[in-house]
PDB file of N, CA and C in Angstrom:
ATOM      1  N   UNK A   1       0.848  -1.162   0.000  1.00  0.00           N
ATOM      2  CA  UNK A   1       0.000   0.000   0.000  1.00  0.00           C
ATOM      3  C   UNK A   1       0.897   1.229   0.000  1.00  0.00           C
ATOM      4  N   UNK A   2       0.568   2.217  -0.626  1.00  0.00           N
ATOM      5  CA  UNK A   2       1.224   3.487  -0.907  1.00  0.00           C
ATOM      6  C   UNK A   2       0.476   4.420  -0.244  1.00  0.00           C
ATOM      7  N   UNK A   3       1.153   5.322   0.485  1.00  0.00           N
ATOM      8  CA  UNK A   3       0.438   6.549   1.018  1.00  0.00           C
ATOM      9  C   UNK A   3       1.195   7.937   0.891  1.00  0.00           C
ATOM     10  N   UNK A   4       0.685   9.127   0.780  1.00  0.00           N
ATOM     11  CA  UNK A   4       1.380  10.599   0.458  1.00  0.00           C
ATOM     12  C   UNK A   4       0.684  10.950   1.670  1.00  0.00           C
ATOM     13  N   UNK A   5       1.562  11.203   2.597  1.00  0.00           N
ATOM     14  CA  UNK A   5       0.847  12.502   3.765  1.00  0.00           C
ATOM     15  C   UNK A   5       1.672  13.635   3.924  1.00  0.00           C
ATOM     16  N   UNK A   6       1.176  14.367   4.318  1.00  0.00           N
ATOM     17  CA  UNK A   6       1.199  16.256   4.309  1.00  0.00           C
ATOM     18  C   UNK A   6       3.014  15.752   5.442  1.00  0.00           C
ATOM     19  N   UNK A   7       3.954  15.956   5.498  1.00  0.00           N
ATOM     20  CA  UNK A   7       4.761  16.415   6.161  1.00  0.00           C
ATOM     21  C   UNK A   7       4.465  16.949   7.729  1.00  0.00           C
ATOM     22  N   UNK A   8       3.965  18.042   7.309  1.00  0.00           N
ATOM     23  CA  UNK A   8       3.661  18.559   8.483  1.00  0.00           C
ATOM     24  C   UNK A   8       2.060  18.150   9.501  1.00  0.00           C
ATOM     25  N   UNK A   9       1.572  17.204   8.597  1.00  0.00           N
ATOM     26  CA  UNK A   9       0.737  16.786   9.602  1.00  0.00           C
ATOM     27  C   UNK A   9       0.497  15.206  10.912  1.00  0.00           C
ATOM     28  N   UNK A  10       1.253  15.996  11.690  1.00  0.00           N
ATOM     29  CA  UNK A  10       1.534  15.079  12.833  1.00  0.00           C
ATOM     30  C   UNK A  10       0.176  14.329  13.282  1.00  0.00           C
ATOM     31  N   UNK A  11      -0.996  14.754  13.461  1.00  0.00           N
ATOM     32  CA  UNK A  11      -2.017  13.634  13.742  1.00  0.00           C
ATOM     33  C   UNK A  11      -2.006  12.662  12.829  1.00  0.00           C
ATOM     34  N   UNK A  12      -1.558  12.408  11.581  1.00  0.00           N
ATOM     35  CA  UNK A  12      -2.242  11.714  10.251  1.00  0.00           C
ATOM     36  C   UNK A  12      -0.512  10.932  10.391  1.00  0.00           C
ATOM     37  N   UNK A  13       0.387  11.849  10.252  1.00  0.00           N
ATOM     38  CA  UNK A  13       1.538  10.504  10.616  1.00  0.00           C
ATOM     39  C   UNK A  13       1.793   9.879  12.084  1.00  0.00           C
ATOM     40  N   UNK A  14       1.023  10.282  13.521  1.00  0.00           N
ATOM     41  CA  UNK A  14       0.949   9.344  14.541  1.00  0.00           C
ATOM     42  C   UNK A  14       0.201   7.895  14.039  1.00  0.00           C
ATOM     43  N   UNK A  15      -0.706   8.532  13.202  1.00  0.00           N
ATOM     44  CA  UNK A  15      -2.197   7.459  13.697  1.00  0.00           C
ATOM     45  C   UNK A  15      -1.441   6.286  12.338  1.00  0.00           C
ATOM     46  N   UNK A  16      -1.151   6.508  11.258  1.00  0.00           N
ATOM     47  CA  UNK A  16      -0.176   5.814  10.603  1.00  0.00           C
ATOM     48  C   UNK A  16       0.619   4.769  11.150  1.00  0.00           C
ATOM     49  N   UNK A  17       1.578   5.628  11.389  1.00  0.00           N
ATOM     50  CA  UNK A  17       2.899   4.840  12.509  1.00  0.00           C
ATOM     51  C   UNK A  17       2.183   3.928  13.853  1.00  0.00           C
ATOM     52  N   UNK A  18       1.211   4.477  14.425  1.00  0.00           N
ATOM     53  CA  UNK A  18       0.049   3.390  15.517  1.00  0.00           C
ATOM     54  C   UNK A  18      -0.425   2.223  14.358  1.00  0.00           C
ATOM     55  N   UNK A  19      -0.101   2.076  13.344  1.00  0.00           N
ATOM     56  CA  UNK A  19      -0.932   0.814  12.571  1.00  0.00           C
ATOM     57  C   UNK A  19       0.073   0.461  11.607  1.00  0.00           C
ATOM     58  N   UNK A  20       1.304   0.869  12.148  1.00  0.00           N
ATOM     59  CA  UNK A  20       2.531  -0.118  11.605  1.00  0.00           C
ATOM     60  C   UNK A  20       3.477   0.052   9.916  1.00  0.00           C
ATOM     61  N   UNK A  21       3.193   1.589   9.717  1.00  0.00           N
ATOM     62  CA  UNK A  21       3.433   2.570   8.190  1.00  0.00           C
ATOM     63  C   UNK A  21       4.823   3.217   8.821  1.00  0.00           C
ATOM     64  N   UNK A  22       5.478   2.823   8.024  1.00  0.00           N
ATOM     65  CA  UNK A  22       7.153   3.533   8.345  1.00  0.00           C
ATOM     66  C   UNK A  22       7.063   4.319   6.819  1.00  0.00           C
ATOM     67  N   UNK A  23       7.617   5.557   6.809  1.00  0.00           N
ATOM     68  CA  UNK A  23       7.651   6.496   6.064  1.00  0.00           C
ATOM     69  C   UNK A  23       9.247   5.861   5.310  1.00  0.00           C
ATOM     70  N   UNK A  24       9.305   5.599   3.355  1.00  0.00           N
ATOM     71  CA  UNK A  24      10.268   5.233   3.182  1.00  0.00           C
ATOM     72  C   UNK A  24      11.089   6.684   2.376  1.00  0.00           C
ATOM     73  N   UNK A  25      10.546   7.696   2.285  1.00  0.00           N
ATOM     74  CA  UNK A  25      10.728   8.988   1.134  1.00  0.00           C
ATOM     75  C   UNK A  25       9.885   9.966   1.232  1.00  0.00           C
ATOM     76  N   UNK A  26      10.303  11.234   0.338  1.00  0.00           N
ATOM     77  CA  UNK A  26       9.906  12.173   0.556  1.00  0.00           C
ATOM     78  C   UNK A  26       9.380  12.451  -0.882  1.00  0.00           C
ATOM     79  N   UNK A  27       8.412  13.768  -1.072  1.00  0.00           N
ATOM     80  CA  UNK A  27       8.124  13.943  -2.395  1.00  0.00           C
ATOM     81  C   UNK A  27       8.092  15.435  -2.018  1.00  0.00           C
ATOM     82  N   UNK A  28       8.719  16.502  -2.962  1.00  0.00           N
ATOM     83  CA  UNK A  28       8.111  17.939  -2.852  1.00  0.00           C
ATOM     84  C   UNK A  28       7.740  18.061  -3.920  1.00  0.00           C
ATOM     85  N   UNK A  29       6.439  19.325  -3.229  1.00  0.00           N
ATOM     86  CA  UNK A  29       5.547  19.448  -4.064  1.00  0.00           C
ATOM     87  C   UNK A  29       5.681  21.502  -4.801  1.00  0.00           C
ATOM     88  N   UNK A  30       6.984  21.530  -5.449  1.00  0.00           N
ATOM     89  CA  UNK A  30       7.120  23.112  -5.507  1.00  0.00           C
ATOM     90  C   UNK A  30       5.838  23.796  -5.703  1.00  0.00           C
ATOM     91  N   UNK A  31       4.816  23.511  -6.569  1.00  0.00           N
ATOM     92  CA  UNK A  31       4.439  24.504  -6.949  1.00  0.00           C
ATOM     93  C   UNK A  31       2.683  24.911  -5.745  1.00  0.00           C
ATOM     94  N   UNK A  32       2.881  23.402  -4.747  1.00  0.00           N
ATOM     95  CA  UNK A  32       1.877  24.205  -3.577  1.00  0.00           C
ATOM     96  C   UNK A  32       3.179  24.576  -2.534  1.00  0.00           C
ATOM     97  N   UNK A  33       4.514  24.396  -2.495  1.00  0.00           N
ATOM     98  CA  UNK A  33       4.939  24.804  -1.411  1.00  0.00           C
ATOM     99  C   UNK A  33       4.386  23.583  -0.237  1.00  0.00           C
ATOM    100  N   UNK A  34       4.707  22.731  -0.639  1.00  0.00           N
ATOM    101  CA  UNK A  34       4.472  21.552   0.364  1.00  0.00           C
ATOM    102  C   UNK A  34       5.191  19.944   0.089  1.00  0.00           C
ATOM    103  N   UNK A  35       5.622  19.497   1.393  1.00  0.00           N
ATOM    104  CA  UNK A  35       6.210  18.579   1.047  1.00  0.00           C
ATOM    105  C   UNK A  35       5.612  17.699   1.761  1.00  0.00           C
ATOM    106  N   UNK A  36       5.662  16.022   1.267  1.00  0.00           N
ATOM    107  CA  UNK A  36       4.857  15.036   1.728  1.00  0.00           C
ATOM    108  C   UNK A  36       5.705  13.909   2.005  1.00  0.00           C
ATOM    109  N   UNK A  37       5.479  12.773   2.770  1.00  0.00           N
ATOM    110  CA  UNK A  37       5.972  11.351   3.221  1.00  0.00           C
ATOM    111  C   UNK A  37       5.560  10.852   2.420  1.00  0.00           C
ATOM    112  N   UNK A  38       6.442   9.302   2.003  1.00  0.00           N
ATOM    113  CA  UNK A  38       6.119   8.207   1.159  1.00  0.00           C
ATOM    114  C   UNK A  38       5.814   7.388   2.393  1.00  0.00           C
ATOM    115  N   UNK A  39       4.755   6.649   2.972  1.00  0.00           N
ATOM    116  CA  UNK A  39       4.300   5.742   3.423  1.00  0.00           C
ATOM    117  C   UNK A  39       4.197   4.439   3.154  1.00  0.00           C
TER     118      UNK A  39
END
């Protein structure tokens, strides 16, 4: 399973990591100015 979460959103990568999702990469996203986890 593949997942993109917001970087900066710590509730959505706790509750992840509580159900066993280790983050393997990163993706930026220039043109919103946001960068995300590979899950």
């Amino acid at each position: 399973m593949h997942l993109e979460v917001a970087a900066e959103n710590a509730h959505a990568l706790t509750l992840y990591k509580s159900c066993g999702f280790e983050s393997y990469g990163t993706q930026e996203y220039y043109e919103f100015d946001l960068n995300t986890l590979k899950i």
